[in-house]
PDB file of N, CA and C in Angstrom:
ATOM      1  N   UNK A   1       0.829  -1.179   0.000  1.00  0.00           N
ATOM      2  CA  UNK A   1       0.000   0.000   0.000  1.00  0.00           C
ATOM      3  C   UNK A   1       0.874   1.243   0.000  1.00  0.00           C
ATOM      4  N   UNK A   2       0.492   2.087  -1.005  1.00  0.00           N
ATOM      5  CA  UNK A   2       1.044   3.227  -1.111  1.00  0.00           C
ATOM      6  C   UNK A   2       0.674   4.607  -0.055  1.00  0.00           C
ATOM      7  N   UNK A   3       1.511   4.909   0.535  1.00  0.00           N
ATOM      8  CA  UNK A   3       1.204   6.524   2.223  1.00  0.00           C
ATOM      9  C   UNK A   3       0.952   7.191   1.159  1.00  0.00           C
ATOM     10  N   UNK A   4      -0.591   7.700   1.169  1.00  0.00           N
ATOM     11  CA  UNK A   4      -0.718   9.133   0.210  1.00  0.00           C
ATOM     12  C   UNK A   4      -0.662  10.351   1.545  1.00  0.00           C
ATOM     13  N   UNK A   5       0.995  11.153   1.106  1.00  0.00           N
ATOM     14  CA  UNK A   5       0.624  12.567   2.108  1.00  0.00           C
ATOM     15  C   UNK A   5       0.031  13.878   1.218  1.00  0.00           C
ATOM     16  N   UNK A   6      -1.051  14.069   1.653  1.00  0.00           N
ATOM     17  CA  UNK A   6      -1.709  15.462   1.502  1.00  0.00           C
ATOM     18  C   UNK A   6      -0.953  16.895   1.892  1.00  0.00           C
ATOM     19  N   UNK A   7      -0.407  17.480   0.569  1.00  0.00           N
ATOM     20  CA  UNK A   7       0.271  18.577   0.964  1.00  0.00           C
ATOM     21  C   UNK A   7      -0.700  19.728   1.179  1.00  0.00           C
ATOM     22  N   UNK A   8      -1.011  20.574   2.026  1.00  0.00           N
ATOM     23  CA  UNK A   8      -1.662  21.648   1.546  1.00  0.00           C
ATOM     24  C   UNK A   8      -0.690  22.846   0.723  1.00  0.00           C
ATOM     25  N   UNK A   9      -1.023  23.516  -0.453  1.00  0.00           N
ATOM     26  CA  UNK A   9      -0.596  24.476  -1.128  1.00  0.00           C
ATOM     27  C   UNK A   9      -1.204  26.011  -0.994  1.00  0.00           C
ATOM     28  N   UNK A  10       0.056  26.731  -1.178  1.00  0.00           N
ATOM     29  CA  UNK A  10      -0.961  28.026  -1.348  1.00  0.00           C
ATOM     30  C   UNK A  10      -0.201  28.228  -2.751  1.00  0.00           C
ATOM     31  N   UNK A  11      -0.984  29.102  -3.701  1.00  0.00           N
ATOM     32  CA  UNK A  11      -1.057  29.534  -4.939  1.00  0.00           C
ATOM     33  C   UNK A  11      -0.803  30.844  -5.323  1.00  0.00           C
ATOM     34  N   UNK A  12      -0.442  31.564  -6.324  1.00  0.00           N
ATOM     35  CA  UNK A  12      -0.623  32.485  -6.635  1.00  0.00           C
ATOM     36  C   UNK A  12       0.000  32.176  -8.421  1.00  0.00           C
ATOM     37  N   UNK A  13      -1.061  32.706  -9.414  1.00  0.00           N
ATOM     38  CA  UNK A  13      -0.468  32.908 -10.518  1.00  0.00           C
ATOM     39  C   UNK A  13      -0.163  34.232 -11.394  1.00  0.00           C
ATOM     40  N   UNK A  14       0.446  34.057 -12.372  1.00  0.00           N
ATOM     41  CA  UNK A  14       0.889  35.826 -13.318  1.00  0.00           C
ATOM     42  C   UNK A  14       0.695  35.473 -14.234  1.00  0.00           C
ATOM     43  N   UNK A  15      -0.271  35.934 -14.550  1.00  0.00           N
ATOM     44  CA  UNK A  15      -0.804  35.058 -16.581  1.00  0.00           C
ATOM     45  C   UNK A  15       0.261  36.723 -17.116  1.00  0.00           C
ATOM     46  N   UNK A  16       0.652  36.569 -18.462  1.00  0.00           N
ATOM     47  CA  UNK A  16       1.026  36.749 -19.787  1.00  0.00           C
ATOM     48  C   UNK A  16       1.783  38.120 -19.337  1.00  0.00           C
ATOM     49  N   UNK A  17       3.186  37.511 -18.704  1.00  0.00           N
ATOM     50  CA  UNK A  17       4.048  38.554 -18.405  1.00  0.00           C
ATOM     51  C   UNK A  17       5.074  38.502 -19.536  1.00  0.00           C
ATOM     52  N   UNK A  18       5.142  39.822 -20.093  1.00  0.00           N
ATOM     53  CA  UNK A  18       6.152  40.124 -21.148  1.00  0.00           C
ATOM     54  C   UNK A  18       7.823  39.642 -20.946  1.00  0.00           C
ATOM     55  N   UNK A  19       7.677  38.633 -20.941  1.00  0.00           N
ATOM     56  CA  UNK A  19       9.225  38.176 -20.921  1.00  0.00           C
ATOM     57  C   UNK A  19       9.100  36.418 -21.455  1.00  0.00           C
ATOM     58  N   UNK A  20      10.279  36.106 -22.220  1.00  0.00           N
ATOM     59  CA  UNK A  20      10.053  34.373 -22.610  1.00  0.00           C
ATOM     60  C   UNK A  20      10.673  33.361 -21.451  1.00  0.00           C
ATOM     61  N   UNK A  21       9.530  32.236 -21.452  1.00  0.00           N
ATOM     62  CA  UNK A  21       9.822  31.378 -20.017  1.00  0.00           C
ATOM     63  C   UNK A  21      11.725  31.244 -20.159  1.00  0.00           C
ATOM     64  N   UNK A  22      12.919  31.161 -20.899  1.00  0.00           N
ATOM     65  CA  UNK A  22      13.810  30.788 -20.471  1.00  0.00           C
ATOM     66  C   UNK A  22      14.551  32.049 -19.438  1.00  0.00           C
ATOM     67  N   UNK A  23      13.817  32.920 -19.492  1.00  0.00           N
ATOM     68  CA  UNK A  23      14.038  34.081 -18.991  1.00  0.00           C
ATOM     69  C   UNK A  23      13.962  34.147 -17.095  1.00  0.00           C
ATOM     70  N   UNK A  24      12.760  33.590 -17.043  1.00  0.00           N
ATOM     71  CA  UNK A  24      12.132  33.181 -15.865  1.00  0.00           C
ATOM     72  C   UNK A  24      12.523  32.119 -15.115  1.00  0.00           C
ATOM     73  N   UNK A  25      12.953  31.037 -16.071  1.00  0.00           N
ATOM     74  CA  UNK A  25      13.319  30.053 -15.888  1.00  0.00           C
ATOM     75  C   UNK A  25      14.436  30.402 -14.681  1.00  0.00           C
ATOM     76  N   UNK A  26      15.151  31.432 -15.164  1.00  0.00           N
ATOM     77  CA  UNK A  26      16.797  31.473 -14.447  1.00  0.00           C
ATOM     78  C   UNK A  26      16.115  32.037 -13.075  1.00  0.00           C
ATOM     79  N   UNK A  27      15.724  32.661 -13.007  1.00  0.00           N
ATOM     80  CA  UNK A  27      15.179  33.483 -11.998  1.00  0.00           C
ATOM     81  C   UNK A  27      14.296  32.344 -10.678  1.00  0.00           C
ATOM     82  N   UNK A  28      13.807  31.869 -11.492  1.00  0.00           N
ATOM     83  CA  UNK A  28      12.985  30.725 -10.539  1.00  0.00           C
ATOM     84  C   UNK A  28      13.639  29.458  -9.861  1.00  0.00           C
ATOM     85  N   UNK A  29      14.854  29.479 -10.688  1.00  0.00           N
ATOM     86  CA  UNK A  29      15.401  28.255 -10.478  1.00  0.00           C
ATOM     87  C   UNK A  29      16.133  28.460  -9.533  1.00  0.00           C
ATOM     88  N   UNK A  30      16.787  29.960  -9.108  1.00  0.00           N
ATOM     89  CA  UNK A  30      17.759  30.277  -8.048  1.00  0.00           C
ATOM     90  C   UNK A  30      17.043  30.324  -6.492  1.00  0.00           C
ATOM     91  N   UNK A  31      15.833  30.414  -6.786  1.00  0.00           N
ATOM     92  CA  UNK A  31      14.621  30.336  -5.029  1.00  0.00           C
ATOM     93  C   UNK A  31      13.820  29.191  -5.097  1.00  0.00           C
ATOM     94  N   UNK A  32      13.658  27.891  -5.731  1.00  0.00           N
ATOM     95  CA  UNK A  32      13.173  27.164  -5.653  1.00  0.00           C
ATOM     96  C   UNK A  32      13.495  26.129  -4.157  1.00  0.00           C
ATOM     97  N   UNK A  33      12.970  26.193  -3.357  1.00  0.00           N
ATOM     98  CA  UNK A  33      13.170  25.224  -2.335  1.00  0.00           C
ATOM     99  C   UNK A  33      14.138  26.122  -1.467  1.00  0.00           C
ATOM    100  N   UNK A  34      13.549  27.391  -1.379  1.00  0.00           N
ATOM    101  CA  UNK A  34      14.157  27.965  -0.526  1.00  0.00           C
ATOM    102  C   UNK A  34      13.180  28.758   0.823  1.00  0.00           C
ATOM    103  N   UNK A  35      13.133  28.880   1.857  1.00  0.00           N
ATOM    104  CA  UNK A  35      12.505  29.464   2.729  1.00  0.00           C
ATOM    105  C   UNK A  35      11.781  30.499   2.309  1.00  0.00           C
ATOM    106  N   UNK A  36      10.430  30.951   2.191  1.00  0.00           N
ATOM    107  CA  UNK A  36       9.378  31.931   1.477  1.00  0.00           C
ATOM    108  C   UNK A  36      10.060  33.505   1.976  1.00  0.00           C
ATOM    109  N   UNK A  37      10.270  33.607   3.094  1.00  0.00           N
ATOM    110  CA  UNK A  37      11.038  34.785   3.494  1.00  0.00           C
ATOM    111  C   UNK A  37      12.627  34.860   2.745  1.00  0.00           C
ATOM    112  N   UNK A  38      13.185  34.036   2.820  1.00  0.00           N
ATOM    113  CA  UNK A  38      14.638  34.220   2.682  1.00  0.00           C
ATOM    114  C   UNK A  38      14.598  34.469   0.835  1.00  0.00           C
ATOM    115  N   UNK A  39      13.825  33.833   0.541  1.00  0.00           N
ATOM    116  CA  UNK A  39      13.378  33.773  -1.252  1.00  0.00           C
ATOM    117  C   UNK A  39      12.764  35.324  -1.565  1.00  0.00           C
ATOM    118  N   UNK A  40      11.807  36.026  -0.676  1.00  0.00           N
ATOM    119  CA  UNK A  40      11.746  37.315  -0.865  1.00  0.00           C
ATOM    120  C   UNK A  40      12.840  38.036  -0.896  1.00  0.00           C
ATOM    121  N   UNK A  41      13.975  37.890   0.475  1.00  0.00           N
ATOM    122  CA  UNK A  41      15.031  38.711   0.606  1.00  0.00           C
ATOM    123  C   UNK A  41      15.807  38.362  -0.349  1.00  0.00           C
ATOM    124  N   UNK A  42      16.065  37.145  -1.072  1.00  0.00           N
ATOM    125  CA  UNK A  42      16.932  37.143  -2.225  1.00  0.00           C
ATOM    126  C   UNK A  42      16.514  37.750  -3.617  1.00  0.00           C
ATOM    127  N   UNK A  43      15.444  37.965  -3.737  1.00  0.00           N
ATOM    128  CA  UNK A  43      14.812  38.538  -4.826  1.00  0.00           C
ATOM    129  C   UNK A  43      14.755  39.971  -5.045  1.00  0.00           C
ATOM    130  N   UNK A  44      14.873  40.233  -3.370  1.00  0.00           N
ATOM    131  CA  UNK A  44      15.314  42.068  -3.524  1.00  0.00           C
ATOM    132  C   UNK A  44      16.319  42.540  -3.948  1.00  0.00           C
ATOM    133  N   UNK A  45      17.271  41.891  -4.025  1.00  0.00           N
ATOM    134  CA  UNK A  45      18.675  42.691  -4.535  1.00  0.00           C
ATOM    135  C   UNK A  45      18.613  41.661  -6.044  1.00  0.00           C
ATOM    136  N   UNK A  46      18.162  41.320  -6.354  1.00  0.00           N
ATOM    137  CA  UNK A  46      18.095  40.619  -7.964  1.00  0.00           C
ATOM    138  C   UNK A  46      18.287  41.676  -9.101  1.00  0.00           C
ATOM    139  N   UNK A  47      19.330  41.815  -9.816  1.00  0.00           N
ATOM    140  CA  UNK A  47      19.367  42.990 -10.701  1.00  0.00           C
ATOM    141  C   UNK A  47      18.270  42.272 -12.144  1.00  0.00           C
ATOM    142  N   UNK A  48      17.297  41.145 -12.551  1.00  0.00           N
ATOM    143  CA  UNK A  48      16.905  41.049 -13.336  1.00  0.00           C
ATOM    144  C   UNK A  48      15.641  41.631 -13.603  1.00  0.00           C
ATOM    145  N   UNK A  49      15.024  41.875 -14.404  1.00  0.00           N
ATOM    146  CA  UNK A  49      13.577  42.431 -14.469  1.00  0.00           C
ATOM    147  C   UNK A  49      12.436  41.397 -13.773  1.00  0.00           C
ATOM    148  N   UNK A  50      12.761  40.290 -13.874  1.00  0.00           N
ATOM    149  CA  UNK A  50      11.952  39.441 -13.379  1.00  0.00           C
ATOM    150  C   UNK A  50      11.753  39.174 -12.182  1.00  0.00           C
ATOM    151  N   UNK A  51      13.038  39.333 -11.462  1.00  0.00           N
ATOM    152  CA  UNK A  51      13.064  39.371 -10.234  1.00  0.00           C
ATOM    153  C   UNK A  51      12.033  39.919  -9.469  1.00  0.00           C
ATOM    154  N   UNK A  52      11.592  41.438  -9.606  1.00  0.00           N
ATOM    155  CA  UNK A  52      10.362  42.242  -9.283  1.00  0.00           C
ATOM    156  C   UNK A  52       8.904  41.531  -9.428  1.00  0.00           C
ATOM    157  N   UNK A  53       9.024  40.372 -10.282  1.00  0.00           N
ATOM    158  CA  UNK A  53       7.666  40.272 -10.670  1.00  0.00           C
ATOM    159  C   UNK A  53       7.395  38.729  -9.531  1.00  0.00           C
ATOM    160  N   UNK A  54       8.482  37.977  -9.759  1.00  0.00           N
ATOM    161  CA  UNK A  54       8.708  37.178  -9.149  1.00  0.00           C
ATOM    162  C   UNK A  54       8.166  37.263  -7.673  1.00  0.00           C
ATOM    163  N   UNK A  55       8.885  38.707  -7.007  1.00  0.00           N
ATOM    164  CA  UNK A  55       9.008  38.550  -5.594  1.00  0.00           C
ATOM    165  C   UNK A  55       7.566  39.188  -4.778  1.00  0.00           C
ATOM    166  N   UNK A  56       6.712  39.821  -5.988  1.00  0.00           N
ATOM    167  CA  UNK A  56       5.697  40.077  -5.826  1.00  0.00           C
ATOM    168  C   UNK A  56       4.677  38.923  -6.323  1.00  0.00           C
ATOM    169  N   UNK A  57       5.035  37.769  -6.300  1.00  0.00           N
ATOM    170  CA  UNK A  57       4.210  36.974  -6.822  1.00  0.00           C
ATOM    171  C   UNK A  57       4.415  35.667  -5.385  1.00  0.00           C
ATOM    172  N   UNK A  58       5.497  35.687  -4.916  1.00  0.00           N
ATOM    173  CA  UNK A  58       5.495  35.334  -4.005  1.00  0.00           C
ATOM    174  C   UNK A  58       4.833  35.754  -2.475  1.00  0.00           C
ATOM    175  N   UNK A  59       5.022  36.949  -2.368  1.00  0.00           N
ATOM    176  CA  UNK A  59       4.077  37.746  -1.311  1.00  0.00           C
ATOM    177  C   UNK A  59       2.934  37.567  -1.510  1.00  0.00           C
ATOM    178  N   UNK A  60       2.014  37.728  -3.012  1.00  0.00           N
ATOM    179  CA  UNK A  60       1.076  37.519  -3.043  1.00  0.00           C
ATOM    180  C   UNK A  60       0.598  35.711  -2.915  1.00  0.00           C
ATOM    181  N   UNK A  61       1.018  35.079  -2.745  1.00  0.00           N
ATOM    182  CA  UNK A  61       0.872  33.494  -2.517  1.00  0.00           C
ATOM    183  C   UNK A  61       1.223  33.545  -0.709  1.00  0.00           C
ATOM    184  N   UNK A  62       1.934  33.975   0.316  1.00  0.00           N
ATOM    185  CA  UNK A  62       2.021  34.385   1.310  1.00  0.00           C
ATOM    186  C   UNK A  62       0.884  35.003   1.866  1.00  0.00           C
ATOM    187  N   UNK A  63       0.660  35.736   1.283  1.00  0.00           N
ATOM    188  CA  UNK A  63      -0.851  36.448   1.776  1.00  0.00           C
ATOM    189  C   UNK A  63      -2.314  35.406   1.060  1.00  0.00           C
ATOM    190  N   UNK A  64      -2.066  34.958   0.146  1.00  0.00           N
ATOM    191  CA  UNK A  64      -3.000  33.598   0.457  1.00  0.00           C
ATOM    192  C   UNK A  64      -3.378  32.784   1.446  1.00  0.00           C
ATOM    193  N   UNK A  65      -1.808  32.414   1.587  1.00  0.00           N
ATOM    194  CA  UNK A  65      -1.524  30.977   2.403  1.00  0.00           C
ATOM    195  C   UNK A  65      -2.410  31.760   3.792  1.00  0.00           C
ATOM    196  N   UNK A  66      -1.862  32.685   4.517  1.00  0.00           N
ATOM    197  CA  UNK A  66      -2.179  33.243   5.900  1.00  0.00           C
ATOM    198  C   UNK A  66      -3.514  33.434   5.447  1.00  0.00           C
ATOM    199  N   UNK A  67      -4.186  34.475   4.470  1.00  0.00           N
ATOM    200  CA  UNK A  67      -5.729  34.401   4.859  1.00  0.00           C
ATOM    201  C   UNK A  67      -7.146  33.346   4.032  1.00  0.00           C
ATOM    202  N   UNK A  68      -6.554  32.733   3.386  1.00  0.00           N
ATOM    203  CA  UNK A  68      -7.454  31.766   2.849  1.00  0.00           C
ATOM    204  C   UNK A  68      -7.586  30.070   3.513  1.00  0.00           C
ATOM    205  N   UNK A  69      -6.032  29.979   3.944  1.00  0.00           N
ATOM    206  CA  UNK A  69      -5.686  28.668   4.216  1.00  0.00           C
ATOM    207  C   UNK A  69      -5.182  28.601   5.888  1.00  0.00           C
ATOM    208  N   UNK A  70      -5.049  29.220   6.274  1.00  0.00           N
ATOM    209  CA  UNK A  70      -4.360  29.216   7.677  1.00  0.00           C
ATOM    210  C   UNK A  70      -3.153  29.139   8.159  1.00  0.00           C
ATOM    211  N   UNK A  71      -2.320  28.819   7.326  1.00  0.00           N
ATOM    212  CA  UNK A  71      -1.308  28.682   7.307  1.00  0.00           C
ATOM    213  C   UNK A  71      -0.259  29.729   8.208  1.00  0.00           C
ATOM    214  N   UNK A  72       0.865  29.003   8.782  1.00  0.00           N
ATOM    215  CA  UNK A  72       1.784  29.855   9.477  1.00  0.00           C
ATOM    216  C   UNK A  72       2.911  30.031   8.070  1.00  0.00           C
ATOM    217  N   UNK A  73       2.803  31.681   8.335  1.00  0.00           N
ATOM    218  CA  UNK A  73       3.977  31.770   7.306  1.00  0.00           C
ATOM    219  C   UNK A  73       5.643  31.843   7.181  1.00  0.00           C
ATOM    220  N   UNK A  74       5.817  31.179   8.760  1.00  0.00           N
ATOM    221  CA  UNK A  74       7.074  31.338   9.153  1.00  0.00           C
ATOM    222  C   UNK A  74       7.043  30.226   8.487  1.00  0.00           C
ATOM    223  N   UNK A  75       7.059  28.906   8.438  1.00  0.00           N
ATOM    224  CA  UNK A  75       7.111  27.469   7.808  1.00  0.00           C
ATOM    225  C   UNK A  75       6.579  27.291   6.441  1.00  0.00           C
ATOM    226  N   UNK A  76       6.815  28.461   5.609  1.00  0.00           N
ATOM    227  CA  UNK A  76       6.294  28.073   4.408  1.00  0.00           C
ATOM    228  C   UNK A  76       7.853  28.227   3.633  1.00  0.00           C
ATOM    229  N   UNK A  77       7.551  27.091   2.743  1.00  0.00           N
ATOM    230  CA  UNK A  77       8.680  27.280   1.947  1.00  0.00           C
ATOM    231  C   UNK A  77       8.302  27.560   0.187  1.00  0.00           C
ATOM    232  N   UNK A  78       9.143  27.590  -0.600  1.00  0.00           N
ATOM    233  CA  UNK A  78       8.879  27.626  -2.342  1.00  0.00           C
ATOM    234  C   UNK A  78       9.032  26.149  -3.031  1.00  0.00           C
ATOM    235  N   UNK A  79       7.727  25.565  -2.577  1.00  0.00           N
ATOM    236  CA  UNK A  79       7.900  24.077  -3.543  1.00  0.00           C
ATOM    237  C   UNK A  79       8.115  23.602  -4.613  1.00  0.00           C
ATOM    238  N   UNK A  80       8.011  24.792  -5.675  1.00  0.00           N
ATOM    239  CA  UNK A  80       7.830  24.635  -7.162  1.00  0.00           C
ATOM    240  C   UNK A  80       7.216  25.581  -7.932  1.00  0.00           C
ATOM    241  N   UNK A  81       7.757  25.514  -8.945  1.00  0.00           N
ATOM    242  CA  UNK A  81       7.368  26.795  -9.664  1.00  0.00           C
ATOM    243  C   UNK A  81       6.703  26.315 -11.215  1.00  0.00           C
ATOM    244  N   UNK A  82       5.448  26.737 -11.677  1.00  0.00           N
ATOM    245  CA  UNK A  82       5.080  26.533 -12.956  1.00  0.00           C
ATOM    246  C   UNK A  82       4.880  27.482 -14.589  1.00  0.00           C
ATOM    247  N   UNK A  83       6.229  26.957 -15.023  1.00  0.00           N
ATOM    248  CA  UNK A  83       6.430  28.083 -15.679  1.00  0.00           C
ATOM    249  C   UNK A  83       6.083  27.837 -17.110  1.00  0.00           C
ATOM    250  N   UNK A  84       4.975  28.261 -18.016  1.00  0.00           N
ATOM    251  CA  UNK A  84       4.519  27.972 -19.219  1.00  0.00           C
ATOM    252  C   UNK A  84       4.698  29.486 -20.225  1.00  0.00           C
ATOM    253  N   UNK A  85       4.351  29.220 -21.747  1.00  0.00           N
ATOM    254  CA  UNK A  85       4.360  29.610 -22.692  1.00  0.00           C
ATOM    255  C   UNK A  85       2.666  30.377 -22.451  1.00  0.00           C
ATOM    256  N   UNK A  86       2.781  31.913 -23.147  1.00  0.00           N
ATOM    257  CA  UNK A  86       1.408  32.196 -22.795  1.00  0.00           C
ATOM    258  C   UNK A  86       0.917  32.157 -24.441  1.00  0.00           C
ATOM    259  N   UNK A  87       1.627  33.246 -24.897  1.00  0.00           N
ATOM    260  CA  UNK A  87       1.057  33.551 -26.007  1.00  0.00           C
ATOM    261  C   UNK A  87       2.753  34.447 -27.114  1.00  0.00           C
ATOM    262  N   UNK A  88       2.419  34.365 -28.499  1.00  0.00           N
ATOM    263  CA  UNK A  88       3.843  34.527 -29.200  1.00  0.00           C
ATOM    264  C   UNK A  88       2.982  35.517 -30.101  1.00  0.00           C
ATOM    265  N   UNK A  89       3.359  37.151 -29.442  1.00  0.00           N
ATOM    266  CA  UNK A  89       3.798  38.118 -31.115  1.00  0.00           C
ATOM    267  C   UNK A  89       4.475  37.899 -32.546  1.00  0.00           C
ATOM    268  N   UNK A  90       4.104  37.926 -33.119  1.00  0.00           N
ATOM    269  CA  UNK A  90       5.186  37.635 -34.523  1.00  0.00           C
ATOM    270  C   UNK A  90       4.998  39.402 -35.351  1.00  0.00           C
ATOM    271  N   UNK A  91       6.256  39.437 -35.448  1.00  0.00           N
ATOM    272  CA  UNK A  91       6.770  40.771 -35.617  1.00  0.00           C
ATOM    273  C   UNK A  91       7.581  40.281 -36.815  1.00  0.00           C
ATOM    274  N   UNK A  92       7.367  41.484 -37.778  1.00  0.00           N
ATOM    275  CA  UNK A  92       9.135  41.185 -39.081  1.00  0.00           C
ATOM    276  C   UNK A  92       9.294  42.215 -39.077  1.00  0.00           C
ATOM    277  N   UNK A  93      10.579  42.031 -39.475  1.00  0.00           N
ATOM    278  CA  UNK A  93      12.303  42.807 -39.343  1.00  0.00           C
ATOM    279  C   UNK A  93      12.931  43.057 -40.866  1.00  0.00           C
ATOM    280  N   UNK A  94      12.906  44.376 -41.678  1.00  0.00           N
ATOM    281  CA  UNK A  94      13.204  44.144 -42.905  1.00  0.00           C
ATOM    282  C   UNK A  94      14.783  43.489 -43.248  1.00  0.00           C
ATOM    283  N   UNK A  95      15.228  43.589 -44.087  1.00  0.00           N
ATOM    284  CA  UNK A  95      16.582  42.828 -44.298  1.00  0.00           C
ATOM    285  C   UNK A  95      16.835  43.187 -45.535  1.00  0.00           C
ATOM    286  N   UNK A  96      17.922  42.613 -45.683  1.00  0.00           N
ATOM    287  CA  UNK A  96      18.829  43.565 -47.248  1.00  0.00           C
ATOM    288  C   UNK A  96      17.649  42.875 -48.475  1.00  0.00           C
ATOM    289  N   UNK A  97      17.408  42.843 -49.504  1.00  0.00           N
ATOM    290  CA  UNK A  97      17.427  42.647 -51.034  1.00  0.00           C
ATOM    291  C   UNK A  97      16.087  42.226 -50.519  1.00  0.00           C
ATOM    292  N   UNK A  98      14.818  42.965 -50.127  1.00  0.00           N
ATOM    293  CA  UNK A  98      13.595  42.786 -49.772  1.00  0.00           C
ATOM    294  C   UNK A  98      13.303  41.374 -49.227  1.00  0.00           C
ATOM    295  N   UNK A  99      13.721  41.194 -48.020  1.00  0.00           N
ATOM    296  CA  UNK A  99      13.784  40.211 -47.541  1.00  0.00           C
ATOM    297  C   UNK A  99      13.258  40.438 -45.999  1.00  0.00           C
ATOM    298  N   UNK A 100      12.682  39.262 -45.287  1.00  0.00           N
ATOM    299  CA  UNK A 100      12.250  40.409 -43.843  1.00  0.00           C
ATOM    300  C   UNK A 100      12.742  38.889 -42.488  1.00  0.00           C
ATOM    301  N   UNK A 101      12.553  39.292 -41.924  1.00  0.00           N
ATOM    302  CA  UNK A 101      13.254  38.117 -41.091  1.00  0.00           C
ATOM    303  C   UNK A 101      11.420  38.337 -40.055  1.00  0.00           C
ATOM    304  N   UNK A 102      11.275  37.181 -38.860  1.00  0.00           N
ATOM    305  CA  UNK A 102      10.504  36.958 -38.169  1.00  0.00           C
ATOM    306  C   UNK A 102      10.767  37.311 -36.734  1.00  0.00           C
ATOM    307  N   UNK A 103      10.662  38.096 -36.167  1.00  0.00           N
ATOM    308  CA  UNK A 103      11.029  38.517 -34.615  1.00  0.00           C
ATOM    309  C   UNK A 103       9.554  37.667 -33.733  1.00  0.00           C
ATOM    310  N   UNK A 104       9.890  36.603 -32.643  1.00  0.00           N
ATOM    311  CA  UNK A 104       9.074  36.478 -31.951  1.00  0.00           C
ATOM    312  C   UNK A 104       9.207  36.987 -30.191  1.00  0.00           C
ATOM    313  N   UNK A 105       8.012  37.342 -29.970  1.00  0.00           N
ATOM    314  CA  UNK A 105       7.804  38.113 -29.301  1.00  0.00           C
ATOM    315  C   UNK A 105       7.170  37.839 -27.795  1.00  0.00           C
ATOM    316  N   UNK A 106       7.779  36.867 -26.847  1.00  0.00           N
ATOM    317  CA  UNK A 106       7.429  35.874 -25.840  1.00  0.00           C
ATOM    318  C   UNK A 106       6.816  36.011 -24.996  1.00  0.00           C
ATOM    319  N   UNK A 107       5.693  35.518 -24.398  1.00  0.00           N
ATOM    320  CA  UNK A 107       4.639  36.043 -23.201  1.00  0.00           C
ATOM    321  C   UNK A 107       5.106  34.632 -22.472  1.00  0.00           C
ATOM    322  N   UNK A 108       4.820  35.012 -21.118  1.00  0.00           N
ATOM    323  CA  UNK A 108       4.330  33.597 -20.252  1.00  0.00           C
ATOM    324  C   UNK A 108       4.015  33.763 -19.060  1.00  0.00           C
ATOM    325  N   UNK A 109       3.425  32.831 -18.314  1.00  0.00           N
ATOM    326  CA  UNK A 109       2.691  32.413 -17.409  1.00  0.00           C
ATOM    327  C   UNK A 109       3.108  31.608 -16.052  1.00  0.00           C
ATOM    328  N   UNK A 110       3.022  31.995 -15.127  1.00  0.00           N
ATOM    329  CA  UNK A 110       4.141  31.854 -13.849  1.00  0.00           C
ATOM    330  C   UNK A 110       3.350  31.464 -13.018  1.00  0.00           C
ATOM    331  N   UNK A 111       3.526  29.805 -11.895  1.00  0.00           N
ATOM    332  CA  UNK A 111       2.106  30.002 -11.004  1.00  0.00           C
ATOM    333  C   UNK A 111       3.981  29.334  -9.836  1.00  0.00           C
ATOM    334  N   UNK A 112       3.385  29.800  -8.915  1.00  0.00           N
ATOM    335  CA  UNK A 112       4.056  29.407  -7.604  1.00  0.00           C
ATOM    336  C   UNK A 112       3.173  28.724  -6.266  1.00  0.00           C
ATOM    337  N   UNK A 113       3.514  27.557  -6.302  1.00  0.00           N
ATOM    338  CA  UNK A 113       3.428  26.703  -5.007  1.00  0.00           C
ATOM    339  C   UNK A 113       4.131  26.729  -3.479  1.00  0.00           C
ATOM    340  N   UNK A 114       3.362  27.528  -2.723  1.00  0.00           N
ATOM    341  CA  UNK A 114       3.876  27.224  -1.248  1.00  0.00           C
ATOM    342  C   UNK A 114       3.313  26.212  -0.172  1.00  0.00           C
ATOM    343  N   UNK A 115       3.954  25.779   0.238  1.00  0.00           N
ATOM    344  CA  UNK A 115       3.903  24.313   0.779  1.00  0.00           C
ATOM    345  C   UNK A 115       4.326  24.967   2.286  1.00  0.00           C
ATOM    346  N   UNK A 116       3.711  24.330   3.496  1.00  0.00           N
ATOM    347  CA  UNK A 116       4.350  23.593   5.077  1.00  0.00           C
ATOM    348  C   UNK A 116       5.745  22.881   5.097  1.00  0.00           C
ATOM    349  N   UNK A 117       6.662  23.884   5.739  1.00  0.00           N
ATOM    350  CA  UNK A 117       7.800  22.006   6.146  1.00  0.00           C
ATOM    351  C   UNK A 117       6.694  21.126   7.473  1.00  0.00           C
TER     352      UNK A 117
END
């Protein structure tokens, strides 16, 4: 028999932020499984653009957890991060001898999981 443990989560998502997921990617990957506080304070001195969006996306999943779920937010940590493709601009770019090249133009979609140790 398989122990099913029931995690409770708190949530927060960012639909169709102007930047492409490998972008985010870096950013998410450096606070993943890190203490919800200590992951804010690392996100404040973050010189990336994302960083800002990030660390406000985390507070806002913090302020979930405490008033929807009950949760103590000293024991919350960053369980995982879900980072998708939202939507793609296609833009062209002229080029020599009437020729135009394709610029794409990257949206995506960010949801963050906070979890209990």
């Amino acid at each position: 028999m398989a122990k099913t443990d029931k995690k409770t989560y708190s949530t927060a998502y960012l639909q169709s932020v102007k930047t492409s997921p490998l972008k985010v990617t870096r950013v998410t990957g450096a606070v993943t499984g890190m203490k919800a506080s200590d992951a804010v304070r690392h996100l404040s001195f973050c010189n990336l653009k994302m960083g800002s969006y990030i660390k406000s996306l985390i507070l806002s999943a913090l302020s979930n957890a405490e008033n929807n779920h009950n949760m103590d937010i000293d024991d919350l940590y960053v369980e995982k991060f879900d980072v998708g493709k939202a939507f793609t601009l296609k833009r062209m770019s002229a080029r020599a001898r009437g020729r135009s090249n394709r610029i794409l133009k990257r949206f995506t979609n960010i949801r963050v999981y906070l979890a209990e140790k």
